[in-house]
C-alpha atoms as a PDB file:
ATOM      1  CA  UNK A   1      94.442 132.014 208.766  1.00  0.00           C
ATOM      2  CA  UNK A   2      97.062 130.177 206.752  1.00  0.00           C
ATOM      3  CA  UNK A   3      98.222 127.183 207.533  1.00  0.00           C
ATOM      4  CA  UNK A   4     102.171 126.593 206.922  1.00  0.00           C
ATOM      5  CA  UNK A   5     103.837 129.070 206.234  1.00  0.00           C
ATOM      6  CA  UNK A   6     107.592 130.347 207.009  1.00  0.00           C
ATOM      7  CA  UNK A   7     108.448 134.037 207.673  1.00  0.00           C
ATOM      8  CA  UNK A   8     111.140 137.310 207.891  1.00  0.00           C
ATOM      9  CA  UNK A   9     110.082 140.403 209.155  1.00  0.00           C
ATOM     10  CA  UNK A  10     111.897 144.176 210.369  1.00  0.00           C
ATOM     11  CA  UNK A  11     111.073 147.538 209.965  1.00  0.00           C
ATOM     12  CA  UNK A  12     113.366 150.762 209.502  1.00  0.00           C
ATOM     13  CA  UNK A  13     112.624 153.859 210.388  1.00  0.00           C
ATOM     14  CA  UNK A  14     114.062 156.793 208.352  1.00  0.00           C
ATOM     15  CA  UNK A  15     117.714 155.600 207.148  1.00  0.00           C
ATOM     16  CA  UNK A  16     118.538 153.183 204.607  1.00  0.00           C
ATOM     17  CA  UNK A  17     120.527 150.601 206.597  1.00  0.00           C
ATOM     18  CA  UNK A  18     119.557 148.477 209.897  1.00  0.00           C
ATOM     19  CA  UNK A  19     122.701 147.779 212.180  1.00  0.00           C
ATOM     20  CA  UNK A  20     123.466 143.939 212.708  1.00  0.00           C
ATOM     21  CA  UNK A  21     123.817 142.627 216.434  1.00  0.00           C
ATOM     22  CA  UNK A  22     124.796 144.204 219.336  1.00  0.00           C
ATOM     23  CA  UNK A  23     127.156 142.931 222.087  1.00  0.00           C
ATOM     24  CA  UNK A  24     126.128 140.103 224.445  1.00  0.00           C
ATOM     25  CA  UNK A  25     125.160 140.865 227.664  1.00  0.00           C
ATOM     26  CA  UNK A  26     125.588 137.304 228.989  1.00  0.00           C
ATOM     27  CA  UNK A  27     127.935 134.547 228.621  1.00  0.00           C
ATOM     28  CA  UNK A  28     124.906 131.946 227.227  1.00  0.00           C
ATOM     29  CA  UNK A  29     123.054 132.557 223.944  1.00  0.00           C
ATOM     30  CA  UNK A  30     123.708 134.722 221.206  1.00  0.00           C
ATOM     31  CA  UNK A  31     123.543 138.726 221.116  1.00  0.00           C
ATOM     32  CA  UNK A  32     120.045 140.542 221.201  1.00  0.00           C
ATOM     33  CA  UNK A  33     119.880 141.627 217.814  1.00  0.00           C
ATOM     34  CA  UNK A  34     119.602 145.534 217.039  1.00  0.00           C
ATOM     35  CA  UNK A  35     117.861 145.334 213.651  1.00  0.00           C
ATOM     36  CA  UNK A  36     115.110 142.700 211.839  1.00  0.00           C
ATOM     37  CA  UNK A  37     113.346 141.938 208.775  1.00  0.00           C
ATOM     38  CA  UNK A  38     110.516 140.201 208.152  1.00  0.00           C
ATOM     39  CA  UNK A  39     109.964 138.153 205.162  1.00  0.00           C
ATOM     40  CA  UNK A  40     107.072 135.686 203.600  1.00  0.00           C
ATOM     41  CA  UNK A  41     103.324 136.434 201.941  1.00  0.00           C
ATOM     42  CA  UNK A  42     100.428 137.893 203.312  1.00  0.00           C
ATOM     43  CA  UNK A  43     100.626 135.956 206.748  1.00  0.00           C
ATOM     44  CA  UNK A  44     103.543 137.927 207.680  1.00  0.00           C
ATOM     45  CA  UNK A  45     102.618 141.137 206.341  1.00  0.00           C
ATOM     46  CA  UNK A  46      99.743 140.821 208.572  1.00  0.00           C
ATOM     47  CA  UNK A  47      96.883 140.779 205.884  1.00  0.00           C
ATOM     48  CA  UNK A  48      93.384 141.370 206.664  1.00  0.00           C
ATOM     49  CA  UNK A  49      94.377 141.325 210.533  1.00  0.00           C
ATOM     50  CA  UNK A  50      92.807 144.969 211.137  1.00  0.00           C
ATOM     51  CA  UNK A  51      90.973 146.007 207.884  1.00  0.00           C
ATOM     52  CA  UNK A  52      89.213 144.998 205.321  1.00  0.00           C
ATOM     53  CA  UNK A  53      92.214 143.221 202.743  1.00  0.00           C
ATOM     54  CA  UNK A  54      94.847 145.718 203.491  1.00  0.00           C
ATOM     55  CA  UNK A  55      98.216 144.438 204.892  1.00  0.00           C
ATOM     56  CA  UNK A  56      98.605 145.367 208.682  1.00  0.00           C
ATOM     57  CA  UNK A  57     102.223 145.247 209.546  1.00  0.00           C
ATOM     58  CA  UNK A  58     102.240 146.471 212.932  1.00  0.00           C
ATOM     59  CA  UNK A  59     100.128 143.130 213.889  1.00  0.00           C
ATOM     60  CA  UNK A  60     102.606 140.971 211.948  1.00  0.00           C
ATOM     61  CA  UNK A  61     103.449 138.080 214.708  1.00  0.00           C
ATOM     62  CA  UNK A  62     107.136 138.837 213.516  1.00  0.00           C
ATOM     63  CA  UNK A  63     108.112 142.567 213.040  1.00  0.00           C
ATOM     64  CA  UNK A  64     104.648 144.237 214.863  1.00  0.00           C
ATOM     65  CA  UNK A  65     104.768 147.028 217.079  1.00  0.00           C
ATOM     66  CA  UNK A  66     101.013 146.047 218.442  1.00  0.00           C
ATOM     67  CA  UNK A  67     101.125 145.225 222.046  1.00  0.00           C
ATOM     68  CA  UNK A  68      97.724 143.040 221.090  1.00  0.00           C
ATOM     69  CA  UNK A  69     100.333 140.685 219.366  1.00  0.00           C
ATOM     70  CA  UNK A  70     103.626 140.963 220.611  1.00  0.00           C
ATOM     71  CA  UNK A  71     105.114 139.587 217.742  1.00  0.00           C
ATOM     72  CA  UNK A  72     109.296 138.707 217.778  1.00  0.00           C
ATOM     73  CA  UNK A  73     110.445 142.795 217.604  1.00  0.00           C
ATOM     74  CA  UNK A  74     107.994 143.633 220.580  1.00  0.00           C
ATOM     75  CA  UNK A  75     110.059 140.604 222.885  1.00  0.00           C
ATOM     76  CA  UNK A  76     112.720 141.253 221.986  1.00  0.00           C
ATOM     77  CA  UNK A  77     112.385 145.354 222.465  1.00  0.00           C
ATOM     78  CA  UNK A  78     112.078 144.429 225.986  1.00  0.00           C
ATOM     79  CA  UNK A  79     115.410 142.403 225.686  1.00  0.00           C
ATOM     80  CA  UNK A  80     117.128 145.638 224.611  1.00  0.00           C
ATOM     81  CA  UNK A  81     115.780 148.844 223.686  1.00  0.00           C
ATOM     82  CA  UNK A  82     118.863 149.473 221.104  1.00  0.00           C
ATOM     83  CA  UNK A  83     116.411 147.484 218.420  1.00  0.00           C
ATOM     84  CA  UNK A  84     113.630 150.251 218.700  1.00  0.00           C
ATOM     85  CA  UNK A  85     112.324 151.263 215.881  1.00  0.00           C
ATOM     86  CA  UNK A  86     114.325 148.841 213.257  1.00  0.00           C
ATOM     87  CA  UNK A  87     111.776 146.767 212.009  1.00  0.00           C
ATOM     88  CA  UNK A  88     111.307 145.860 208.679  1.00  0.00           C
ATOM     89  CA  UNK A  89     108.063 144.200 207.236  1.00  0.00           C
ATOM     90  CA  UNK A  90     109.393 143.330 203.252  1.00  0.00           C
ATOM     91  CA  UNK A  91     106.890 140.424 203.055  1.00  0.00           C
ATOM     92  CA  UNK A  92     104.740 140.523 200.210  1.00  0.00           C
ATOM     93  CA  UNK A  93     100.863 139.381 200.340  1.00  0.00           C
ATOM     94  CA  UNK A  94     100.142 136.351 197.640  1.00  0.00           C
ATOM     95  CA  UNK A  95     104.357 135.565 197.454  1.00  0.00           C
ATOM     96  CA  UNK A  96     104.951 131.951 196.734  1.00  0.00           C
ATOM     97  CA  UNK A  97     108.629 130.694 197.060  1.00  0.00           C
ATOM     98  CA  UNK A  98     109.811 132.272 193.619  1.00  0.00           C
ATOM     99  CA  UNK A  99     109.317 135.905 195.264  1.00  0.00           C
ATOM    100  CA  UNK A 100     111.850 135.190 198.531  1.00  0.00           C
ATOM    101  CA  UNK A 101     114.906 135.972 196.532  1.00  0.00           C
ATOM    102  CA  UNK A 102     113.535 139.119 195.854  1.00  0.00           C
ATOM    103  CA  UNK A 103     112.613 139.961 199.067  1.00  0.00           C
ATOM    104  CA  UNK A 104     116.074 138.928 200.283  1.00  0.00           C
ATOM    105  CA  UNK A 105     118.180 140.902 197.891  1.00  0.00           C
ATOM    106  CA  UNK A 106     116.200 144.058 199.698  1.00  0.00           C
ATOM    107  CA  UNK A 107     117.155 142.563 203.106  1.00  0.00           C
ATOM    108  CA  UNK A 108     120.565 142.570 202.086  1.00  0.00           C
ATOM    109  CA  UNK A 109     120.747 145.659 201.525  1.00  0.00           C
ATOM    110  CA  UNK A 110     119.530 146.582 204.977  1.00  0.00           C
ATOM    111  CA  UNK A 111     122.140 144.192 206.660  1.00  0.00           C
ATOM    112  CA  UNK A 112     119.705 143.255 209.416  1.00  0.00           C
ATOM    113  CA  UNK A 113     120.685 141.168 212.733  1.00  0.00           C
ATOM    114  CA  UNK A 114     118.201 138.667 212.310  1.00  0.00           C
ATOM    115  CA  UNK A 115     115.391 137.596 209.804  1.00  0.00           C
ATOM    116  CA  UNK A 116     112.274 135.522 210.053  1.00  0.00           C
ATOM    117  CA  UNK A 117     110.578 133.753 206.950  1.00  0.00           C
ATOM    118  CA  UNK A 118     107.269 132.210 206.730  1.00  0.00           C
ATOM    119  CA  UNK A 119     106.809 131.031 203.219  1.00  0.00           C
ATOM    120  CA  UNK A 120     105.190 128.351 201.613  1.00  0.00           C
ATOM    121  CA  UNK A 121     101.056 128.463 202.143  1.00  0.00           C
ATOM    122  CA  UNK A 122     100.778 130.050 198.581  1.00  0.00           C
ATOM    123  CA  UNK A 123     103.067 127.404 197.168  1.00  0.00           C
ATOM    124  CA  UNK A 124      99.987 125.136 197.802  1.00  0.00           C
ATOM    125  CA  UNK A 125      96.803 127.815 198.525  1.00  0.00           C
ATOM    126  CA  UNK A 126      96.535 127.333 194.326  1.00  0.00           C
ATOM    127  CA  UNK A 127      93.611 126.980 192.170  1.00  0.00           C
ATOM    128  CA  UNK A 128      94.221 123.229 191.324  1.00  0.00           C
ATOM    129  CA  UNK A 129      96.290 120.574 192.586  1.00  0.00           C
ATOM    130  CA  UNK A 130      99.006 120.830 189.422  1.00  0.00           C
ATOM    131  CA  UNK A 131      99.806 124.157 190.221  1.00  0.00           C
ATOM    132  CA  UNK A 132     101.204 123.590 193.350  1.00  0.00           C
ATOM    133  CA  UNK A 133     105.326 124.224 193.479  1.00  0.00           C
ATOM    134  CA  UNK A 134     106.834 120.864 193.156  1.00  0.00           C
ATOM    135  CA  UNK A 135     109.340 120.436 196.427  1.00  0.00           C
ATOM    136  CA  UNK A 136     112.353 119.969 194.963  1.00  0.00           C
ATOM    137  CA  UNK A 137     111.710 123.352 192.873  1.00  0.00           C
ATOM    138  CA  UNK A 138     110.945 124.659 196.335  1.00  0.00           C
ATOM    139  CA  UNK A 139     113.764 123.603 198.101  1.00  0.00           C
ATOM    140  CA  UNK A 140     115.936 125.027 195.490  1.00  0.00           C
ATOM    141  CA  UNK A 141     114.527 128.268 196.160  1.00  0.00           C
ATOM    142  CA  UNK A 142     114.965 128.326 199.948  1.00  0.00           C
ATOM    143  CA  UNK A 143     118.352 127.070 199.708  1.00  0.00           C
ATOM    144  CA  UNK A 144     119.394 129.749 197.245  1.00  0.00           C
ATOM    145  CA  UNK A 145     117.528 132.187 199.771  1.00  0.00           C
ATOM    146  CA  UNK A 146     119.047 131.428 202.636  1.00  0.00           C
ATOM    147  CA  UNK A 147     122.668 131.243 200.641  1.00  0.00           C
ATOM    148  CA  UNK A 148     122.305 134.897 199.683  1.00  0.00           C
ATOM    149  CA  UNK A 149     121.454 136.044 203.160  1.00  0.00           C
ATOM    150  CA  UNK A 150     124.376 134.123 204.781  1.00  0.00           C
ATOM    151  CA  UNK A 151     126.784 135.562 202.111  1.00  0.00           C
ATOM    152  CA  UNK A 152     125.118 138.740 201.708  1.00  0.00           C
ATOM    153  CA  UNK A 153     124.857 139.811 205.792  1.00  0.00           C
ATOM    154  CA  UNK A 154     127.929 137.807 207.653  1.00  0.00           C
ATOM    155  CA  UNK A 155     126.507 136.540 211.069  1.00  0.00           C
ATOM    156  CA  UNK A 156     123.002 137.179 210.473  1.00  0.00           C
ATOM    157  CA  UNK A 157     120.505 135.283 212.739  1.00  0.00           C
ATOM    158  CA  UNK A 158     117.540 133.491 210.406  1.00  0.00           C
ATOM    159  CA  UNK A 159     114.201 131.871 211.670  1.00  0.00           C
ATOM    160  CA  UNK A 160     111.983 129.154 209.635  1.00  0.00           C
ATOM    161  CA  UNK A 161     108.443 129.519 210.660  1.00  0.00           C
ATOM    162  CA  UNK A 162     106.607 126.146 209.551  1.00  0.00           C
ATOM    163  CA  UNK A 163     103.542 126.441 207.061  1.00  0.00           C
ATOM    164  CA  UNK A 164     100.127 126.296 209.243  1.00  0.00           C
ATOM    165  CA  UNK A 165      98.136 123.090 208.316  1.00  0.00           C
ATOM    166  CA  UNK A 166      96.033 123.937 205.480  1.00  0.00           C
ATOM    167  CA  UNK A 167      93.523 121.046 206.176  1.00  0.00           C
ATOM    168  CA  UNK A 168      93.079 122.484 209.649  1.00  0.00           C
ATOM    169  CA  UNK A 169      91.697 125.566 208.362  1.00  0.00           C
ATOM    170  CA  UNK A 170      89.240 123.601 206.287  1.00  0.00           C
ATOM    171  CA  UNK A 171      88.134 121.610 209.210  1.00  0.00           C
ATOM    172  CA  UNK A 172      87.219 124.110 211.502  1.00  0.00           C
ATOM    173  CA  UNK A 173      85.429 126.171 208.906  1.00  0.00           C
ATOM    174  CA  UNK A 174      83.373 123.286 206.828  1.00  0.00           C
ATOM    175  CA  UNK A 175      80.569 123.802 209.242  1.00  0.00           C
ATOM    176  CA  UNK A 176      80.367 127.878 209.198  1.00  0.00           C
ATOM    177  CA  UNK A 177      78.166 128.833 205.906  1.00  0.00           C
ATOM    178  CA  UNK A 178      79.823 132.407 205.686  1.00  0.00           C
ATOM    179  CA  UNK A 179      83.694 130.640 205.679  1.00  0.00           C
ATOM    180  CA  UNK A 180      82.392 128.200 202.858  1.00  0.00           C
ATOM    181  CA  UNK A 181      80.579 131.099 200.957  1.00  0.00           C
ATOM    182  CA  UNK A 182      83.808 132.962 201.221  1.00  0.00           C
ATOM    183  CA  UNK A 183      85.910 130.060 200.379  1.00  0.00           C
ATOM    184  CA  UNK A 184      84.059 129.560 197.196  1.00  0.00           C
ATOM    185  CA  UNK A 185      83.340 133.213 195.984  1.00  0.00           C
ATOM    186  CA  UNK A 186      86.225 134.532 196.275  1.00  0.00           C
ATOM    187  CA  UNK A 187      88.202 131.407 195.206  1.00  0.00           C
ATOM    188  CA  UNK A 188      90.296 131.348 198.115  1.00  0.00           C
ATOM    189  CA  UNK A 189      92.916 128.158 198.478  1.00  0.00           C
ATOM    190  CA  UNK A 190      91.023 125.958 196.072  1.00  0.00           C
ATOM    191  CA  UNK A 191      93.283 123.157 196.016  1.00  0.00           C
ATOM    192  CA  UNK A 192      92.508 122.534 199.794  1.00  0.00           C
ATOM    193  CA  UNK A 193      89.072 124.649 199.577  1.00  0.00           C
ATOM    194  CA  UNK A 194      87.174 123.847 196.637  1.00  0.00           C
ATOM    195  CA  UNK A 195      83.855 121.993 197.587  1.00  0.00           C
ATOM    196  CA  UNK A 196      84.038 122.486 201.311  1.00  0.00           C
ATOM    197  CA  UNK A 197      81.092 120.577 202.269  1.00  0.00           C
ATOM    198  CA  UNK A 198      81.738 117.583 200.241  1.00  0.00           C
ATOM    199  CA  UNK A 199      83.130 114.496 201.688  1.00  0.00           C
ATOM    200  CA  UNK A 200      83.787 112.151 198.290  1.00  0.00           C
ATOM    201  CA  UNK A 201      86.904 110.387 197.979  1.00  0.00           C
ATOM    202  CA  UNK A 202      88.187 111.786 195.685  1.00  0.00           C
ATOM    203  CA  UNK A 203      87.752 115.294 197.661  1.00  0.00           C
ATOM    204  CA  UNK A 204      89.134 113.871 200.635  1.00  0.00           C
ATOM    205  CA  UNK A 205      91.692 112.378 199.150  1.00  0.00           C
ATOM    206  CA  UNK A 206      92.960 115.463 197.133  1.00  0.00           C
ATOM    207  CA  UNK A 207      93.136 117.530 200.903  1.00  0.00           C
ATOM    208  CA  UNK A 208      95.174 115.110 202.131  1.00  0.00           C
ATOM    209  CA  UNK A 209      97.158 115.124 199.028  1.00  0.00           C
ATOM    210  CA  UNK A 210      97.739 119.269 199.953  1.00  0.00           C
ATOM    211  CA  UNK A 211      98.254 118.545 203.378  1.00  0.00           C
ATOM    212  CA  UNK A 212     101.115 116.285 202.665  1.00  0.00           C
ATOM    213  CA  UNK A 213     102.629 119.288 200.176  1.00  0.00           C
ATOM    214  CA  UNK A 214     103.116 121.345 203.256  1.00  0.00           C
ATOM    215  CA  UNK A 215     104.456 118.858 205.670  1.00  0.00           C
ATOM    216  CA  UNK A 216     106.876 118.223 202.749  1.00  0.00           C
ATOM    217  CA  UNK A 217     107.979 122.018 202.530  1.00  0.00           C
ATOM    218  CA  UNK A 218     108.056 122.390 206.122  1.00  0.00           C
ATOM    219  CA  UNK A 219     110.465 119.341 206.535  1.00  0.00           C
ATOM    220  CA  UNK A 220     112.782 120.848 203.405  1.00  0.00           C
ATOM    221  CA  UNK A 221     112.574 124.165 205.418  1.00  0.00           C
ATOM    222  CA  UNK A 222     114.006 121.992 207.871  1.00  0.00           C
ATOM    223  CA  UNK A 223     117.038 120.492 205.832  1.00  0.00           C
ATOM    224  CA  UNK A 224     117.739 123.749 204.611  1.00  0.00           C
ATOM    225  CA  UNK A 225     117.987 125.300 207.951  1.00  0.00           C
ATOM    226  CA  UNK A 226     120.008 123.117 209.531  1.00  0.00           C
ATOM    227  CA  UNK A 227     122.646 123.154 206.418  1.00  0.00           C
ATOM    228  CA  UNK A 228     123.019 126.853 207.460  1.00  0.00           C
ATOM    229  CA  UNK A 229     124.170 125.792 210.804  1.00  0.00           C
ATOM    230  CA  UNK A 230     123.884 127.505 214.052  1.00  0.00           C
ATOM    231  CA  UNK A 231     122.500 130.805 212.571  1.00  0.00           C
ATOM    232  CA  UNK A 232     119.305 129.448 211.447  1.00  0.00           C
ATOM    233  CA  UNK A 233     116.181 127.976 213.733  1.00  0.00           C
ATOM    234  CA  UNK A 234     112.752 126.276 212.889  1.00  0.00           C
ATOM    235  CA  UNK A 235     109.933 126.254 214.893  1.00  0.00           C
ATOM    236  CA  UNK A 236     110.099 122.524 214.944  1.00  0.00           C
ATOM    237  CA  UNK A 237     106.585 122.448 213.111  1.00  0.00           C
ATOM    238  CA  UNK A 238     104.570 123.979 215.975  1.00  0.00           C
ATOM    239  CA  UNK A 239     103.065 126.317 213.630  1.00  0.00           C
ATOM    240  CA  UNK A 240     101.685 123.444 211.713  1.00  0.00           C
ATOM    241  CA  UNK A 241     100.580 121.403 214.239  1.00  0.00           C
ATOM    242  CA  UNK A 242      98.820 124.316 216.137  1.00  0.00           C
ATOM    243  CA  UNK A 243      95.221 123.440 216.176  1.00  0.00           C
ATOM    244  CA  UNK A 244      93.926 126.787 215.565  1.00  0.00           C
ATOM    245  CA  UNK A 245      90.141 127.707 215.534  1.00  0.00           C
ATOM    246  CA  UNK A 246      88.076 130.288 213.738  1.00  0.00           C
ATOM    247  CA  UNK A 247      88.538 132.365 216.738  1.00  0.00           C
ATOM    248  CA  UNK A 248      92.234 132.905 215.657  1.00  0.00           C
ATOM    249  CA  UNK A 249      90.737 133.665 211.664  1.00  0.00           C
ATOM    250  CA  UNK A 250      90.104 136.953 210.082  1.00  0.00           C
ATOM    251  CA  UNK A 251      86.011 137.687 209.387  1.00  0.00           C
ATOM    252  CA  UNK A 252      87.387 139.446 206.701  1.00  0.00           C
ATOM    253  CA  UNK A 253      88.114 136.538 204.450  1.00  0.00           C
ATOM    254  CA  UNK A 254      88.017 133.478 207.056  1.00  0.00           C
ATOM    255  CA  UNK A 255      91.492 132.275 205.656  1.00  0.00           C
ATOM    256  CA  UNK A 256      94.144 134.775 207.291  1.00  0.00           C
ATOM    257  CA  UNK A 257      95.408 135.099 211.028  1.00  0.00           C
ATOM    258  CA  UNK A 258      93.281 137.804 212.419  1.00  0.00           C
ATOM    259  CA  UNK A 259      95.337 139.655 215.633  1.00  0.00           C
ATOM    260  CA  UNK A 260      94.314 136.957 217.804  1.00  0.00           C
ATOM    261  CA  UNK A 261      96.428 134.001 215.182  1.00  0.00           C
ATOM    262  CA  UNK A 262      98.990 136.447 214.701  1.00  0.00           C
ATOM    263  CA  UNK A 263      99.568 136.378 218.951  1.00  0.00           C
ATOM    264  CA  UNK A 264      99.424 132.776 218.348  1.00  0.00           C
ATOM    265  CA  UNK A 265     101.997 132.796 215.998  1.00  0.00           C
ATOM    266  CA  UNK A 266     104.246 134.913 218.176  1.00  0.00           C
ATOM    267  CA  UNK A 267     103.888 132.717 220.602  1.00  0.00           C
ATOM    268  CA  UNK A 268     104.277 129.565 219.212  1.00  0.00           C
ATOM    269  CA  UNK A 269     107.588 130.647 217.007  1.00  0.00           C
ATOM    270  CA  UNK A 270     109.874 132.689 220.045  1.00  0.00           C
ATOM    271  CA  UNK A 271     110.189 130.122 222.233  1.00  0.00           C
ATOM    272  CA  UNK A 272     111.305 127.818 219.347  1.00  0.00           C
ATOM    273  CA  UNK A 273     113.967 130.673 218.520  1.00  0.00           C
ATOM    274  CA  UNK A 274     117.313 131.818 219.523  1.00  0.00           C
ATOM    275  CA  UNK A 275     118.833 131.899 222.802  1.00  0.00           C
ATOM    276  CA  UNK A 276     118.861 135.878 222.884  1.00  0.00           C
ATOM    277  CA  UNK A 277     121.547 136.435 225.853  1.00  0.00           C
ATOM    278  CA  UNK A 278     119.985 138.909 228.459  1.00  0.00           C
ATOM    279  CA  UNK A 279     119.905 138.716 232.253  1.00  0.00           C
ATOM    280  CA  UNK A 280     117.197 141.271 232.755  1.00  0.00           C
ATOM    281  CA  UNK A 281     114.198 138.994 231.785  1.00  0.00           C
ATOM    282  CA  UNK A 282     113.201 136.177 230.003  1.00  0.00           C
ATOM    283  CA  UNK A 283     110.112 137.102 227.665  1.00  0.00           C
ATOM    284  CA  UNK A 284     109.053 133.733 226.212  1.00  0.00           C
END
């Protein structure tokens, strides 16, 4: 699975444009949106969770329609059916913080109701330590994300997904010889990754090092948010601090969410969300 990582997620069916929120059906909260997009990298976009390293966007924890997951568009389909069907998955797998704005400018131009993000794990899942975004470069990025979509789509409703814990992932797969053979063949995350089994200082030190990368993005995802006000939410890092198992990671690659971790992720982001206004029932 990946550890850290934000997120934005909706799917349209047929037409070009998703309709923003509908009207409130309480006097608490904020309206049960009729239209989302999902944004981020491969965690989002569901990768590897149902085949062998193909994206699998109906078991995204954010814009799914697999009852397995029942990701953010599946809760809140049961909040009001006038959402069905427009959900948008425009995350991209291997996207690090330069492709959001990218991904936004398409969201724009669906005008969605609300938007998750999860982005960030391939800011650090690099091949060496130097090539890891430097956090002021991605704050910069988020910030001018999140700008566009405020001024872009009036009103819309954005969520922040932290980054999963990297180091996490390493320590629950050390000990399995197929996660460190995959790991190392296939050059997965190396800047957490690289020499799984060894415990030098200078390896240990250089995971922490990573670690700390992430819990730096996650708390600039958390400035950022907050400077957009009451229309954006976090998580509150309970993505990150999820202690995950290999139970919750794809066989496929032993690094991705596998349906199981995206659940998880659904989960542990909704609650964390909006106050969607609906006396019929309470989902989370």
């Amino acid at each position: 699975m990946i550890p850290r990582l934000l997120a934005a997620a909706v799917l349209l069916s047929g037409s070009g444009v998703l309709l923003g929120a509908g009207p409130a059906s309480a006097d608490t909260g904020v309206p049960v949106p009729t239209s989302m997009v999902a944004l981020g990298d491969s965690i989002s976009s569901g990768f590897n969770a149902c085949g062998w390293y193909v994206s699998c966007t109906s078991r995204s924890w954010s814009a799914g329609d697999n009852a397995e997951v029942a990701s953010h568009y599946l809760r809140l389909l049961r909040l009001d059916d006038d959402i069905q069907g427009h959900n948008r998955n425009l995350a991209v797998p291997g996207s690090t913080s330069a492709g959001l704005m990218s991904q936004v400018r398409q969201a724009v131009e669906l005008k969605p109701g609300y938007v998750t993000i999860l982005i960030g794990a391939q800011d650090a899942c690099v091949g060496t330590e130097r090539e890891m975004t430097p956090v002021e470069l991605y704050r910069q990025r988020l910030d001018a994300a999140l700008a566009a979509l405020r001024d872009g789509v009036p009103g819309v409703r954005v969520f922040l997904a932290s980054v999963p814990d990297l180091r996490r992932l390493w320590q629950v797969g050390r000990s399995h010889a197929l996660a460190r053979t995959f790991w190392t063949a296939g050059h997965i995350c190396q800047s957490m990754l690289a020499r799984p089994a060894s415990v030098k200082r200078a390896d240990v030190a250089r995971r922490a090092r990573v670690r700390e990368r992430v819990m730096a993005y996650n708390e600039q995802a958390a400035e950022a948010c907050a400077a957009l006000g009451d229309s954006c939410r976090t998580d509150g890092g309970a993505i990150f601090r999820y202690r995950f198992t290999l139970d919750h990671i794809s066989k496929w690659d032993f690094f991705h969410p596998n349906a199981a971790g995206q659940r998880v992720l659904a989960e542990e982001t909704f609650g964390h969300g909006f106050e969607w206004s609906d006396d019929r029932q309470d989902v989370r």
